[in-house]
N, C-alpha and C. Protein backbone atom coordinates (compact mmCIF):
# COMPACT_ATOMS: atom_id res chain seq x y z
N UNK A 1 19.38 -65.74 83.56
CA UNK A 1 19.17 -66.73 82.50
C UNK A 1 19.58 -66.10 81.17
N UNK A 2 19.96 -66.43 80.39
CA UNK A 2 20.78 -66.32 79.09
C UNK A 2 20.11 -66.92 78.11
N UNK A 3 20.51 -66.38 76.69
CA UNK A 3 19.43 -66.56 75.35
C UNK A 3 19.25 -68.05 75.15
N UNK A 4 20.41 -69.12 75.81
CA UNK A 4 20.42 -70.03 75.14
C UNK A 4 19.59 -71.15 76.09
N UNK A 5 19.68 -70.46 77.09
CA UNK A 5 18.73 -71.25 78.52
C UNK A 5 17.55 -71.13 78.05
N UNK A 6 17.21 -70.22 77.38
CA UNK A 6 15.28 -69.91 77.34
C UNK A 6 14.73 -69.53 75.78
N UNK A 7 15.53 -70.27 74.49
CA UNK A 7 15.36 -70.46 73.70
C UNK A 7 14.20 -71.77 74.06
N UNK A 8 13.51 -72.18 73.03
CA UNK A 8 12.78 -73.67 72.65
C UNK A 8 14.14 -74.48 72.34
N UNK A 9 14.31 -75.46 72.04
CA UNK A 9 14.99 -76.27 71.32
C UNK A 9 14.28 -76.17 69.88
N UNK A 10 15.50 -76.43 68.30
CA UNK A 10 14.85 -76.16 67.25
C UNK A 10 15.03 -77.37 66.86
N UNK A 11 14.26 -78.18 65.60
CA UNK A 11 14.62 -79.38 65.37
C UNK A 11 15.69 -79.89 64.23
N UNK A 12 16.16 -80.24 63.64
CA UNK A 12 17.10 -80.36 62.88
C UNK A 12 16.68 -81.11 61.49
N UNK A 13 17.41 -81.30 61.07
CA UNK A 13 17.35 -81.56 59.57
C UNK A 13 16.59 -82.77 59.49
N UNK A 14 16.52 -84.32 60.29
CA UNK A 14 16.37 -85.55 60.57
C UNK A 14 14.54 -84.87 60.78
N UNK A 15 14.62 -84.37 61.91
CA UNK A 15 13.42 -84.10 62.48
C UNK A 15 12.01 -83.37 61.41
N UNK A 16 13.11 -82.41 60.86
CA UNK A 16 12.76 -81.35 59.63
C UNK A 16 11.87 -82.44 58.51
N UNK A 17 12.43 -83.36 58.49
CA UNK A 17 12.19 -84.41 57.38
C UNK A 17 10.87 -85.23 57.60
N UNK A 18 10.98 -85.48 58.98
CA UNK A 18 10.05 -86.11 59.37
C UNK A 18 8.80 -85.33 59.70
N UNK A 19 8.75 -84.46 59.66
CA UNK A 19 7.62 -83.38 60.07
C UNK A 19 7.19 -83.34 58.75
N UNK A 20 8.04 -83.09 57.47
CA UNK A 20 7.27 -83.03 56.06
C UNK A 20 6.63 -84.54 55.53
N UNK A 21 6.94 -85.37 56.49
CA UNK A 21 6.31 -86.75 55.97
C UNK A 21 4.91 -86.62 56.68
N UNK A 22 4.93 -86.18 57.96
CA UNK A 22 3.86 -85.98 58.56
C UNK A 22 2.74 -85.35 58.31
N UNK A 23 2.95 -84.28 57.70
CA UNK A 23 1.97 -83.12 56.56
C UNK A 23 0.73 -83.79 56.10
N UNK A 24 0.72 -85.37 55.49
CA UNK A 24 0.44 -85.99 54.51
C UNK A 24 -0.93 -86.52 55.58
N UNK A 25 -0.23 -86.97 56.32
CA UNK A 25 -1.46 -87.90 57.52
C UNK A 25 -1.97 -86.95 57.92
N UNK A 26 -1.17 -85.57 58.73
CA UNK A 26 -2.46 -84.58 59.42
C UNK A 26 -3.39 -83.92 58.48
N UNK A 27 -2.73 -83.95 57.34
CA UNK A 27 -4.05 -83.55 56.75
C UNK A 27 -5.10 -84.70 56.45
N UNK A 28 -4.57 -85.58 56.72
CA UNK A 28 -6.17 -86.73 56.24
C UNK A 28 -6.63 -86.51 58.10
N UNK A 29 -6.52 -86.51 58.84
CA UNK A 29 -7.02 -86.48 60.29
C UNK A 29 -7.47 -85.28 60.12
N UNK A 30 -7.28 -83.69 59.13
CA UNK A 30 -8.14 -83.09 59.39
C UNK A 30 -9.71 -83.04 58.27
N UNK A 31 -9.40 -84.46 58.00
CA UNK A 31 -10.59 -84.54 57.30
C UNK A 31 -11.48 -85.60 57.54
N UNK A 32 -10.68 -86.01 58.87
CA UNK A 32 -11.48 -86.93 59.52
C UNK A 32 -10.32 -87.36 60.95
N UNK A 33 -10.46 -86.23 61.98
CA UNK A 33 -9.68 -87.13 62.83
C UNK A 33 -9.60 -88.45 63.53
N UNK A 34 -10.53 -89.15 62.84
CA UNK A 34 -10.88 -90.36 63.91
C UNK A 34 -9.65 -91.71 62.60
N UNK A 35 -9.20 -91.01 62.01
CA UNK A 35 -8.55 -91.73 60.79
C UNK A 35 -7.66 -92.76 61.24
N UNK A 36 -7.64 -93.95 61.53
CA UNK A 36 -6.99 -94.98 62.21
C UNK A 36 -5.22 -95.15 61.44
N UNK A 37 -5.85 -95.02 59.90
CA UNK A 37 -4.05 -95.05 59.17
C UNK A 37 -3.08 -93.57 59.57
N UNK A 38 -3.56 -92.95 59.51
CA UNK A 38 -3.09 -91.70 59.76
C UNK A 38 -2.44 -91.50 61.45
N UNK A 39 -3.56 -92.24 62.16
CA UNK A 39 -2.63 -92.28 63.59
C UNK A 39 -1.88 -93.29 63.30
N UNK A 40 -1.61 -94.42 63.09
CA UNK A 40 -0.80 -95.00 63.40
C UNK A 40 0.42 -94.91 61.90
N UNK A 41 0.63 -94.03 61.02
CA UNK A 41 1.61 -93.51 60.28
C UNK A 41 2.05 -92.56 61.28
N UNK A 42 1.64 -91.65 62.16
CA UNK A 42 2.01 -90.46 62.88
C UNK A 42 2.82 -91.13 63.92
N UNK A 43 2.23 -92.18 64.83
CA UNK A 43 2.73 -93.01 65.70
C UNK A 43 4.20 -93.35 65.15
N UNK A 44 4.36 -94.21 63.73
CA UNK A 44 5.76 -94.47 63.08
C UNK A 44 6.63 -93.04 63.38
N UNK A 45 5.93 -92.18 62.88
CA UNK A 45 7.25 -91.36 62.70
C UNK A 45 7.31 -91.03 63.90
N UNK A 46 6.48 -90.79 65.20
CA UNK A 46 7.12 -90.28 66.65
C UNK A 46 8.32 -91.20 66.66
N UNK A 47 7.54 -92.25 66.63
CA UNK A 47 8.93 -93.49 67.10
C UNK A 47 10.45 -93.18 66.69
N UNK A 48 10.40 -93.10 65.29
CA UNK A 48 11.88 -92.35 64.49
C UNK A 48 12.29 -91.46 65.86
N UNK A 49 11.40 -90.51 65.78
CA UNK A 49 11.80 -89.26 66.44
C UNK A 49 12.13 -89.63 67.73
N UNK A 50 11.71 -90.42 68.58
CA UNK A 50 11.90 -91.03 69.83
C UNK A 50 13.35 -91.92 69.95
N UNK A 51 13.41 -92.28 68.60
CA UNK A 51 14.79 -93.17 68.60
C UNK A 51 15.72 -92.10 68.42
N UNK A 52 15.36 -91.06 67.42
CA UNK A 52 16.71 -90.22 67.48
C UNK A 52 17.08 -89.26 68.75
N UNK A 53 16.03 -89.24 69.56
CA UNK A 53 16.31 -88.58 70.31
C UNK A 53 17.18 -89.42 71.82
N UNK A 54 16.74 -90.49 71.43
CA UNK A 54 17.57 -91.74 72.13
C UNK A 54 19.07 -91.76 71.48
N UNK A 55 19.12 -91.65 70.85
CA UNK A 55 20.57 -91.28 70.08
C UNK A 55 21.00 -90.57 70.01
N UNK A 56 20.62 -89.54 70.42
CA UNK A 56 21.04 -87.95 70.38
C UNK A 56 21.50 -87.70 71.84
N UNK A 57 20.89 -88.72 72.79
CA UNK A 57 21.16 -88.60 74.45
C UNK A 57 20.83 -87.50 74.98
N UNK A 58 19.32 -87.19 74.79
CA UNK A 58 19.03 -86.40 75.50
C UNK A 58 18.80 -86.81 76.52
N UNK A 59 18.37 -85.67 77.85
CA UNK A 59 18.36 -86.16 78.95
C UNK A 59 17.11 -87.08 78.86
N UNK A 60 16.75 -87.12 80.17
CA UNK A 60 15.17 -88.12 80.12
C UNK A 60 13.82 -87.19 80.12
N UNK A 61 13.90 -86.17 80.52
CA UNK A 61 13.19 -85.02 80.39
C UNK A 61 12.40 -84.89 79.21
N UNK A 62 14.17 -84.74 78.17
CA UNK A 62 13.78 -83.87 77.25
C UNK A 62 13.41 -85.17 75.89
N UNK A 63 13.11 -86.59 76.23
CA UNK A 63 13.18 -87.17 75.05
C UNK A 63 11.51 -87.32 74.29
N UNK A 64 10.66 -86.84 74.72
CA UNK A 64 9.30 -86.28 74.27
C UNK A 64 9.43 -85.04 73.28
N UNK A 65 10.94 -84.49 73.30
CA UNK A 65 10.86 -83.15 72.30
C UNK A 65 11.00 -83.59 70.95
N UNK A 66 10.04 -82.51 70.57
CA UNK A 66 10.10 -82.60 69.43
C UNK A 66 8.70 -84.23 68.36
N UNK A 67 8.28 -84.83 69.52
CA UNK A 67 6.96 -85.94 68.73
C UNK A 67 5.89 -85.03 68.50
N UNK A 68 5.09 -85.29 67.93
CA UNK A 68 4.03 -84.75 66.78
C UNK A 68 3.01 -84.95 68.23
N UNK A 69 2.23 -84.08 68.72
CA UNK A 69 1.13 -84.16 69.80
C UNK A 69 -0.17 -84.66 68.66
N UNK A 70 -0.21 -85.74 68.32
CA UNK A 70 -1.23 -86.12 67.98
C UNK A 70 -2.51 -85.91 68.46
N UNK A 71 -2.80 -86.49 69.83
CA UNK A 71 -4.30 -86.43 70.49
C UNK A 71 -4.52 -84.77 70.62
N UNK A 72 -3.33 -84.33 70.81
CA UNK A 72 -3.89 -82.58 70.66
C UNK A 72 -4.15 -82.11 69.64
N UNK A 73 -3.35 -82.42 68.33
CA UNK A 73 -3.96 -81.54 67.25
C UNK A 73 -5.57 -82.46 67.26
N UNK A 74 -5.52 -83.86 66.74
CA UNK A 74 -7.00 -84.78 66.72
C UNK A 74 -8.12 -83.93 67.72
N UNK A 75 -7.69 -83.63 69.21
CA UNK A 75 -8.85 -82.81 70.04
C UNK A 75 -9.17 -81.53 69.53
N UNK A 76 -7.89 -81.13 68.32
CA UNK A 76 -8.36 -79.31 68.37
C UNK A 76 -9.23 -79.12 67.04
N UNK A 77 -8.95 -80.60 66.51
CA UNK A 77 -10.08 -80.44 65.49
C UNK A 77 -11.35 -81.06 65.44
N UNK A 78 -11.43 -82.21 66.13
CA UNK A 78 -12.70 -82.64 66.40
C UNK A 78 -13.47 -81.66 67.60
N UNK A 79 -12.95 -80.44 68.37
CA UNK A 79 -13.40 -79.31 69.07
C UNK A 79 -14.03 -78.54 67.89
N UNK A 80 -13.34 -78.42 66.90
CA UNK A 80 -14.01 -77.53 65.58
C UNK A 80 -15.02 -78.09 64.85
N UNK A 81 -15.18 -79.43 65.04
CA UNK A 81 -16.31 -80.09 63.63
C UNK A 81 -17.78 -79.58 64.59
């Protein structure tokens, strides 16, 4: 196996963008993960990310790379309160 087989995938500039929009909501979920606007702003931007990755043609595998694991970060902090 070779560097490029067992790298992660990195996200790109589109993705990059959307992760700094995201900043905004996870931090209100970590001040209350049960925050209903905040999931469903997070939900919007998977979607983006779901479409570009539909556009990008990834395989079928791989079109979950790269969405925001919401219920996981929400579980790793309501594990902490």
């Amino acid at each position: 196996m070779d560097m490029e087989q067992s790298e992660a995938p990195k996200p790109d500039d589109f993705r990059k963008k959307i992760y700094e929009e995201a900043t905004t909501h996870l931090g209100k979920l970590m001040e209350n993960p049960k925050d209903a606007e905040a999931n469903l702003e997070l939900e919007k931007l998977n979607k983006q990310i779901k479409e570009q990755n539909l556009k990008d043609r990834l395989p079928q595998k791989d079109l979950q790379n790269f969405v925001i694991q919401i219920p996981t970060f929400a579980a790793n902090l309501t594990s902490k309160l």
